[in-house]
C-alpha atoms as a PDB file:
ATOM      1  CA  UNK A   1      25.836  -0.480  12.289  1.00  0.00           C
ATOM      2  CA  UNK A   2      22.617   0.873  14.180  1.00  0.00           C
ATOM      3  CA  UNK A   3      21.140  -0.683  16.840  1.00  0.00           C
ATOM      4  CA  UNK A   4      18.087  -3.091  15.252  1.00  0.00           C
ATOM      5  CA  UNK A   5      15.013  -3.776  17.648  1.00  0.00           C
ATOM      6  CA  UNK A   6      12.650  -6.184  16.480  1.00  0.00           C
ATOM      7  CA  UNK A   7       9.187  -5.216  17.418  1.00  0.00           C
ATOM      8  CA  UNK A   8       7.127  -7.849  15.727  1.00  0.00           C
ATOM      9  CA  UNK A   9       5.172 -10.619  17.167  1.00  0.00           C
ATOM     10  CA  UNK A  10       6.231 -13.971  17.391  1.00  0.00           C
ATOM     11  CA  UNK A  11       3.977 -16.505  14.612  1.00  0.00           C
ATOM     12  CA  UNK A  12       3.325 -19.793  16.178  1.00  0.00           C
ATOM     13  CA  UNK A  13       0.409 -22.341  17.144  1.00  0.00           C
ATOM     14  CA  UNK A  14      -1.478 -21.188  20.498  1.00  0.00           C
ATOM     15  CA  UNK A  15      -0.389 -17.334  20.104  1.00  0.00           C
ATOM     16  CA  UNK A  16      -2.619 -14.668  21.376  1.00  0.00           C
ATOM     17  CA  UNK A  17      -5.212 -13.860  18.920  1.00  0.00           C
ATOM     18  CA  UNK A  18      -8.826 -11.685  18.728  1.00  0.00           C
ATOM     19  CA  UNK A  19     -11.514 -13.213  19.984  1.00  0.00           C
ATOM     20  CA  UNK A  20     -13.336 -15.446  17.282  1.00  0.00           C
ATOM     21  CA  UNK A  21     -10.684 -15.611  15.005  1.00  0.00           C
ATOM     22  CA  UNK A  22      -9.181 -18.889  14.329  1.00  0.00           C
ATOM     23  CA  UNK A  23      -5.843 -20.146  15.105  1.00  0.00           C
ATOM     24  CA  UNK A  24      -2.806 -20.165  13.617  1.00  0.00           C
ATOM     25  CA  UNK A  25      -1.720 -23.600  12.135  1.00  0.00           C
ATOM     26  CA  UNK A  26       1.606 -24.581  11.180  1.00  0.00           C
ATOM     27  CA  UNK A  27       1.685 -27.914  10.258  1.00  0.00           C
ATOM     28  CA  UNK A  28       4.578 -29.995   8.149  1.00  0.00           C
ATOM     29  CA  UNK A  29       3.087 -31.483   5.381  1.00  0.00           C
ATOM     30  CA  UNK A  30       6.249 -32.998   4.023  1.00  0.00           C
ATOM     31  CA  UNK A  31       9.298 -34.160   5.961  1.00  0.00           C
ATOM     32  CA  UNK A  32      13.304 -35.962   4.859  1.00  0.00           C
ATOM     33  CA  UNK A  33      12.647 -37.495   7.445  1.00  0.00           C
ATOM     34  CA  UNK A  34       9.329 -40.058   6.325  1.00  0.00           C
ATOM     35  CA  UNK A  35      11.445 -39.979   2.841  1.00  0.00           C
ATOM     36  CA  UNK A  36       9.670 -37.026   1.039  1.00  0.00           C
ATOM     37  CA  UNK A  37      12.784 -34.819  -1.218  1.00  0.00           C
ATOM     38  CA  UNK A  38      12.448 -31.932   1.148  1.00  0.00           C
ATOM     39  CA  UNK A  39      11.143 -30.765   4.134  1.00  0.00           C
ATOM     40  CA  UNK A  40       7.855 -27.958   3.634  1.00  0.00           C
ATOM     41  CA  UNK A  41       5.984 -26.453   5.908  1.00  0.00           C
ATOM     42  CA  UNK A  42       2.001 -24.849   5.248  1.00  0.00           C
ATOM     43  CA  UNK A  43       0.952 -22.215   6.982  1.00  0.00           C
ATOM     44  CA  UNK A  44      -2.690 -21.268   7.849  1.00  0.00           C
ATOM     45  CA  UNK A  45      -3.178 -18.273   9.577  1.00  0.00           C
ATOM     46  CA  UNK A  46      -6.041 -15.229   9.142  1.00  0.00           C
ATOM     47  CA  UNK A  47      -3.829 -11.594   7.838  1.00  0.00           C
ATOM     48  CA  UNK A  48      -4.727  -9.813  11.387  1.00  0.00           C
ATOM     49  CA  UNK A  49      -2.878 -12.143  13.713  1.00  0.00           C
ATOM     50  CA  UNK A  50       0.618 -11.381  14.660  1.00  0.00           C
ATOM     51  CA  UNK A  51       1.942  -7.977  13.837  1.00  0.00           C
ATOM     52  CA  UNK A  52      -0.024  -6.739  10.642  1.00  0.00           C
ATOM     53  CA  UNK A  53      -1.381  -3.712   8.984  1.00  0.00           C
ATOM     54  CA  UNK A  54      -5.676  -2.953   8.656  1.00  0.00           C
ATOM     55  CA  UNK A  55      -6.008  -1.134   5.350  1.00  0.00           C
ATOM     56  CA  UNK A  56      -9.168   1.116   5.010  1.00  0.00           C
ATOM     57  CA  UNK A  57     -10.880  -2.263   3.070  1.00  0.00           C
ATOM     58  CA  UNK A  58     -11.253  -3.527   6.977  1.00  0.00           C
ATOM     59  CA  UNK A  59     -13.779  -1.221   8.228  1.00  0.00           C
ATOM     60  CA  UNK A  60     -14.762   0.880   4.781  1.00  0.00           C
ATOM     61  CA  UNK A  61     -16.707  -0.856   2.243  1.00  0.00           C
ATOM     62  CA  UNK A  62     -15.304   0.514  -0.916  1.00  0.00           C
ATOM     63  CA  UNK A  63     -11.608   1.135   0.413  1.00  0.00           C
ATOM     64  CA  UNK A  64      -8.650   0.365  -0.805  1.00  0.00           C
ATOM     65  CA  UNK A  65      -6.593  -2.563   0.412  1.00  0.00           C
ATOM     66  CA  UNK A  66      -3.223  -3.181   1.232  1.00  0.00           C
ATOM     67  CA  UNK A  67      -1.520  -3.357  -1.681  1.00  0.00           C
ATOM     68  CA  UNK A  68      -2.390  -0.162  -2.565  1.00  0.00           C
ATOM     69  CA  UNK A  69      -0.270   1.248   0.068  1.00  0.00           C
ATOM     70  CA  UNK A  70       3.023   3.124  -0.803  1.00  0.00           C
ATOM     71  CA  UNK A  71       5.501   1.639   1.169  1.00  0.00           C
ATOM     72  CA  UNK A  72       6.751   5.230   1.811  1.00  0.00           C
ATOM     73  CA  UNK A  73       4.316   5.729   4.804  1.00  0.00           C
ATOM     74  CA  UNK A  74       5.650   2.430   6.259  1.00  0.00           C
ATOM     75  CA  UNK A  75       9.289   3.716   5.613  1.00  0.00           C
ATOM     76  CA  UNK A  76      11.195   6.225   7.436  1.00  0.00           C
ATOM     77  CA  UNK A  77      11.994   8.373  10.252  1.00  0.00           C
ATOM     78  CA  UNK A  78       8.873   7.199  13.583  1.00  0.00           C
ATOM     79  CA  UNK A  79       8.535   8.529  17.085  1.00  0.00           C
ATOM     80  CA  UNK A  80       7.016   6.056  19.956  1.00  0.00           C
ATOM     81  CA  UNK A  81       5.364   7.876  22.253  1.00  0.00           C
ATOM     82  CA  UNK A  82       4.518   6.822  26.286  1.00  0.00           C
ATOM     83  CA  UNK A  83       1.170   6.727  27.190  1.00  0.00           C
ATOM     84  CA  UNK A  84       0.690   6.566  30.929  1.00  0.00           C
ATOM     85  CA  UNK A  85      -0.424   3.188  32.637  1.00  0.00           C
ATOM     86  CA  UNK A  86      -3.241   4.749  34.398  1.00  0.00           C
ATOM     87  CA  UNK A  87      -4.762   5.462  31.129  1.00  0.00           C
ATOM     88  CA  UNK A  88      -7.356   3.306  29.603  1.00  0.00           C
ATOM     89  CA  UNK A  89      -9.134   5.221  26.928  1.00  0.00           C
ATOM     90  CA  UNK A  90      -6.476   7.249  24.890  1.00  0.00           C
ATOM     91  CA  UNK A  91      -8.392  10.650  23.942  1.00  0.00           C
ATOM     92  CA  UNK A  92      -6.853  13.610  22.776  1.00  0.00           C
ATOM     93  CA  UNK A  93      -5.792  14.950  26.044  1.00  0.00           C
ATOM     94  CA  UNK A  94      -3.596  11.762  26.683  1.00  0.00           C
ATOM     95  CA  UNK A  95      -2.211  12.395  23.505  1.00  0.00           C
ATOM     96  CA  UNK A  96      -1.627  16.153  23.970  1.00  0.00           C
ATOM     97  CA  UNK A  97       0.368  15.005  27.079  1.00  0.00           C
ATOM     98  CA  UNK A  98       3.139  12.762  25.091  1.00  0.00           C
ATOM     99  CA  UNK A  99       4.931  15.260  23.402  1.00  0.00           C
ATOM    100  CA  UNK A 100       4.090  14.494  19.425  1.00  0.00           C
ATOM    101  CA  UNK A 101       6.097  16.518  17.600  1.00  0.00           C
ATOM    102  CA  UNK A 102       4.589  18.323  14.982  1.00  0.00           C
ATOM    103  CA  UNK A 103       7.305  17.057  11.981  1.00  0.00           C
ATOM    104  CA  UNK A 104       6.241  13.221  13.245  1.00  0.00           C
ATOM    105  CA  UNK A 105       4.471  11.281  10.172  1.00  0.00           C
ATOM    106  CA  UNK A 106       5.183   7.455  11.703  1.00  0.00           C
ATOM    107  CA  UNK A 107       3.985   7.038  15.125  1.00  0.00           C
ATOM    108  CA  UNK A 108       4.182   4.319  17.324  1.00  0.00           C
ATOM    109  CA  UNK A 109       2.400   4.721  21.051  1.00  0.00           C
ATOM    110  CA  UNK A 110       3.814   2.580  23.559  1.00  0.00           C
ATOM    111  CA  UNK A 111       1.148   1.901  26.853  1.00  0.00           C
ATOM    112  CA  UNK A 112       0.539  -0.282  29.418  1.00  0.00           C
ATOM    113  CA  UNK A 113      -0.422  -3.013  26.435  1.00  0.00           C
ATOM    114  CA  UNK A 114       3.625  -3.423  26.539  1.00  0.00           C
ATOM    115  CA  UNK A 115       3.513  -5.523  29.418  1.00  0.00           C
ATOM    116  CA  UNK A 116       1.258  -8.081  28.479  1.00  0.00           C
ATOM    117  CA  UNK A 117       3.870  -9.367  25.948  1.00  0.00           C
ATOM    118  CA  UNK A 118       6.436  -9.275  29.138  1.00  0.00           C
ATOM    119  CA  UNK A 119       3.916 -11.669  31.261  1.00  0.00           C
ATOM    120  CA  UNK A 120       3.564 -13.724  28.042  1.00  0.00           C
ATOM    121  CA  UNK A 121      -0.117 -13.670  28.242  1.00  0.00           C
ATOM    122  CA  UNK A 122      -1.785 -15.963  25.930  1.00  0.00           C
ATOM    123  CA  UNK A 123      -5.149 -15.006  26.342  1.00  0.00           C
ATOM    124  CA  UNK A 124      -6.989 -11.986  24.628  1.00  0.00           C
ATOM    125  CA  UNK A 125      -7.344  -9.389  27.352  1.00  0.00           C
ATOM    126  CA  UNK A 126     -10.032  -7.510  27.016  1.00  0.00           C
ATOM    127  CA  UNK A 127      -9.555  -4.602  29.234  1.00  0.00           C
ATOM    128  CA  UNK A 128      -6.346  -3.617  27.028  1.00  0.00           C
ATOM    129  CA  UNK A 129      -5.475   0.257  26.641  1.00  0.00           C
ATOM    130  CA  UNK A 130      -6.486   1.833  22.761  1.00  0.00           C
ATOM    131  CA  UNK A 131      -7.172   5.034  21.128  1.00  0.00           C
ATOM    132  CA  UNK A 132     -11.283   6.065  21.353  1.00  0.00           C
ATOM    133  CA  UNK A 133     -12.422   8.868  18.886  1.00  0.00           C
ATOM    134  CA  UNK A 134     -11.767  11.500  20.568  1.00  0.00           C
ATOM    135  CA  UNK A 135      -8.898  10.484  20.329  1.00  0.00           C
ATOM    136  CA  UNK A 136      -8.392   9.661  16.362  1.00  0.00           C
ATOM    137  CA  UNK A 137     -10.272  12.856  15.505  1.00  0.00           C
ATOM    138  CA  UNK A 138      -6.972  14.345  16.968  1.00  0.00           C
ATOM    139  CA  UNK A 139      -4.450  11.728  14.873  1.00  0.00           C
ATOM    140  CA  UNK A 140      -6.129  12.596  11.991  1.00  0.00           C
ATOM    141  CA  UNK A 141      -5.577  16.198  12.240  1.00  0.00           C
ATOM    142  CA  UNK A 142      -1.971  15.559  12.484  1.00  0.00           C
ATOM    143  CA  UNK A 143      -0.591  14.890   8.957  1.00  0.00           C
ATOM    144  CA  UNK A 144       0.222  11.270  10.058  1.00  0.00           C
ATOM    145  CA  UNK A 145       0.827   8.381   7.610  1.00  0.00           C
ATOM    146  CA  UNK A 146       0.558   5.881   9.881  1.00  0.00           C
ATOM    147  CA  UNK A 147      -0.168   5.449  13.517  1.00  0.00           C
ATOM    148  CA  UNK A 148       0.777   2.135  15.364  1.00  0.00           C
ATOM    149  CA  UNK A 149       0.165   0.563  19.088  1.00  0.00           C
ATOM    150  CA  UNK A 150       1.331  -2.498  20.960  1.00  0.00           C
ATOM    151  CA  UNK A 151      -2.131  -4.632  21.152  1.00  0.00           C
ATOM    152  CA  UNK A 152      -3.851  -6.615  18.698  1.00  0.00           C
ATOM    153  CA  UNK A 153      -6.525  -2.852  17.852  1.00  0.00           C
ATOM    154  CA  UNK A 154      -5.417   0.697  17.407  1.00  0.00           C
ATOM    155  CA  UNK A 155      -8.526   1.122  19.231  1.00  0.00           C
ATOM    156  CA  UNK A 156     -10.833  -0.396  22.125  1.00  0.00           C
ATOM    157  CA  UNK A 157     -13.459  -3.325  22.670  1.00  0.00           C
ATOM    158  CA  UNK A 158     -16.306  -0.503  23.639  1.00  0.00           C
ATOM    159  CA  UNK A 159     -14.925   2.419  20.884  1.00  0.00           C
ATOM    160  CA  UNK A 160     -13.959  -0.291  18.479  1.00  0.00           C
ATOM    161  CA  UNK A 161     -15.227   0.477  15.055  1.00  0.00           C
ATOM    162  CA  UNK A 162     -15.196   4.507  14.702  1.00  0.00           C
ATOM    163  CA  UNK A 163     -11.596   5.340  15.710  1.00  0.00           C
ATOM    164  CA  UNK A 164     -10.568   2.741  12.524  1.00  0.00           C
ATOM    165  CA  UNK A 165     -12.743   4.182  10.170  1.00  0.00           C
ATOM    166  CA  UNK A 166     -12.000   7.800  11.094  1.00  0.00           C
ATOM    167  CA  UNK A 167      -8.372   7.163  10.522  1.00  0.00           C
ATOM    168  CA  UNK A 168      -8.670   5.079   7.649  1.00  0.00           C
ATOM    169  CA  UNK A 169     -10.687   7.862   5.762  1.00  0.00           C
ATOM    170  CA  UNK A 170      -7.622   9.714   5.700  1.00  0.00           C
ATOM    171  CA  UNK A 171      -6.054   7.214   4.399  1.00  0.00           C
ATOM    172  CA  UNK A 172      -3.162   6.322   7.265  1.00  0.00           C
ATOM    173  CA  UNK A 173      -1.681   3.036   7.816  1.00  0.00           C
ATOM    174  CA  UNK A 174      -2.694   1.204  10.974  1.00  0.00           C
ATOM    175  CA  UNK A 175      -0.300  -0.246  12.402  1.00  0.00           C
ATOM    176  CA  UNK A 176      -1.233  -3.103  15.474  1.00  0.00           C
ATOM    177  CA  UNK A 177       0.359  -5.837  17.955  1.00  0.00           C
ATOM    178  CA  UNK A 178       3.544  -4.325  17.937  1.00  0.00           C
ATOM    179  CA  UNK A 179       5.866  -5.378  20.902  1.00  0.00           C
ATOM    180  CA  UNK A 180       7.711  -1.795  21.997  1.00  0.00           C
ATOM    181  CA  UNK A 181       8.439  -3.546  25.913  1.00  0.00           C
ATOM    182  CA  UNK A 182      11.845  -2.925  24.934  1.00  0.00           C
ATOM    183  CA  UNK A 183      11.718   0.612  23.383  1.00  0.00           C
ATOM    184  CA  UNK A 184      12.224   3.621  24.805  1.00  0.00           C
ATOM    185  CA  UNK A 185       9.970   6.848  23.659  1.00  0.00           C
ATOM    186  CA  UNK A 186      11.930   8.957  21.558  1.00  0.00           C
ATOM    187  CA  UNK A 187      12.448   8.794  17.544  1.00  0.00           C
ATOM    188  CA  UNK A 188      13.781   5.980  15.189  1.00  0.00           C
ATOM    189  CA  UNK A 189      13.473   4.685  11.958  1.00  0.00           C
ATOM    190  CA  UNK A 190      11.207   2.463  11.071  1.00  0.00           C
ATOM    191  CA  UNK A 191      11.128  -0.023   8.562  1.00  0.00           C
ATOM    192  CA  UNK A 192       7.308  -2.212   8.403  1.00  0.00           C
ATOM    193  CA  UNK A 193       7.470  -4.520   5.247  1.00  0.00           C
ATOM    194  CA  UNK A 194       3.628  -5.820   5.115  1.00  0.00           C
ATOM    195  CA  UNK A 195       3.503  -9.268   2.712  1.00  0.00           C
ATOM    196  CA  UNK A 196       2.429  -8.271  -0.914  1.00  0.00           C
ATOM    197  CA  UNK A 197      -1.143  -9.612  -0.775  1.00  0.00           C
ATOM    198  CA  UNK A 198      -3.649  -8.305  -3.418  1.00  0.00           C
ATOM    199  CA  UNK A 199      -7.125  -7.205  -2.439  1.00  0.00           C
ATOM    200  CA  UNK A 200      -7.052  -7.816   0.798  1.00  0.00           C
ATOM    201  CA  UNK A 201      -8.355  -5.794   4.148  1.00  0.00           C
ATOM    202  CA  UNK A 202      -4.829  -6.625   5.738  1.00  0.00           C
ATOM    203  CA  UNK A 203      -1.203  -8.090   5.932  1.00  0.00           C
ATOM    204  CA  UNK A 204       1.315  -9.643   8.750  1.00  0.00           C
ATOM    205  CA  UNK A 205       4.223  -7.624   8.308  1.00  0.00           C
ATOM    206  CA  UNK A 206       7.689  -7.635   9.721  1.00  0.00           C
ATOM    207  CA  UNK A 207       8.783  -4.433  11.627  1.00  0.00           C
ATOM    208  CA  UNK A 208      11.873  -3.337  12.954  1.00  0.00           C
ATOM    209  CA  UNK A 209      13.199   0.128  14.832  1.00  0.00           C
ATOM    210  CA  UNK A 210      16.975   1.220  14.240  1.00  0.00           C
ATOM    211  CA  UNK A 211      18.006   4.147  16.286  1.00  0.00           C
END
């Protein structure tokens, strides 16, 4: 059986989340133990924390939202890619430098965001490493279906909103808040199963690498 890396986020109370955005709350709202017939959990939570998909919906007015997907871009041979630490704006020459190949449709860049999750930060850091629009201009010239990074935006707190809409218009899943400390650059398959919400702007999903 292949290898299977789990890349997605832990979902608890107190996890790292955007800045404004409410918590997560997991609370028990029935319990054997007080005498109820079974134990159940409810969970309230907003559809960008943890490891989730933005559908164009998020940044674009009239676009489509999540469910509207084909899980076919989500599904399938992916190549991580190693963005260098010293890097804080990723831009098209960064990208140039990490060796895309040219079949890639799935891609997942690893940076400096990856160690964050090793230090088990729990606060939002703002000075985290993201793709500007220089730097989506050039992902959307490259046939992908879906581009993913390992912090809670695909792009920047200064370049925040253009690089999402630019790659949205062509219609490719984003993928964010991945956890790739443990994965080396080099090509997998991916498998990102997104919850099947209706009509909204995003969904946590569960992803997982197998070499």
């Amino acid at each position: 059986m292949n290898k299977i890396i789990d890349v997605t986020i832990e979902i608890k109370e107190g996890m790292i989340l955007w800045e404004g955005d409410g918590g997560v709350r997991i609370q028990q709202v029935m319990t054997l133990a007080k005498g109820d017939p079974y134990n159940l959990t409810r969970l309230q939570m907003s559809v960008h924390q943890g490891t989730h998909i933005d559908a164009p919906l998020h940044f674009l007015e009239h676009g489509g939202s999540t469910d509207q997907f084909s899980l076919s871009s989500m599904i399938g041979p992916a190549q991580v890619v190693q963005i260098n630490h010293e890097v804080d704006f990723i831009d098209q020459s960064a990208l140039e430098q990490c060796g895309i190949h040219s079949d890639t449709r799935r891609l997942l860049i690893k940076t400096r965001n990856s160690e964050f999750w090793k230090n088990r930060d729990k606060t939002f850091r703002r000075d985290f490493c993201g793709v500007n629009t220089d730097g989506a201009r050039y992902l959307s010239k490259l046939g992908l279906e879906l581009v993913g990074i390992d912090y809670l935006s695909i792009s920047p707190l200064s370049d925040l909103e253009e690089p999402h809409r630019i790659l949205m218009n062509k219609g490719i899943v984003i993928l964010e808040t991945l956890n790739l400390g443990e994965v080396e650059p080099g090509f997998y398959n991916l498998y990102c199963l997104p919850l099947k919400l209706v009509g909204t702007e995003g969904s946590p999903a569960r992803v997982i690498l197998t070499d």
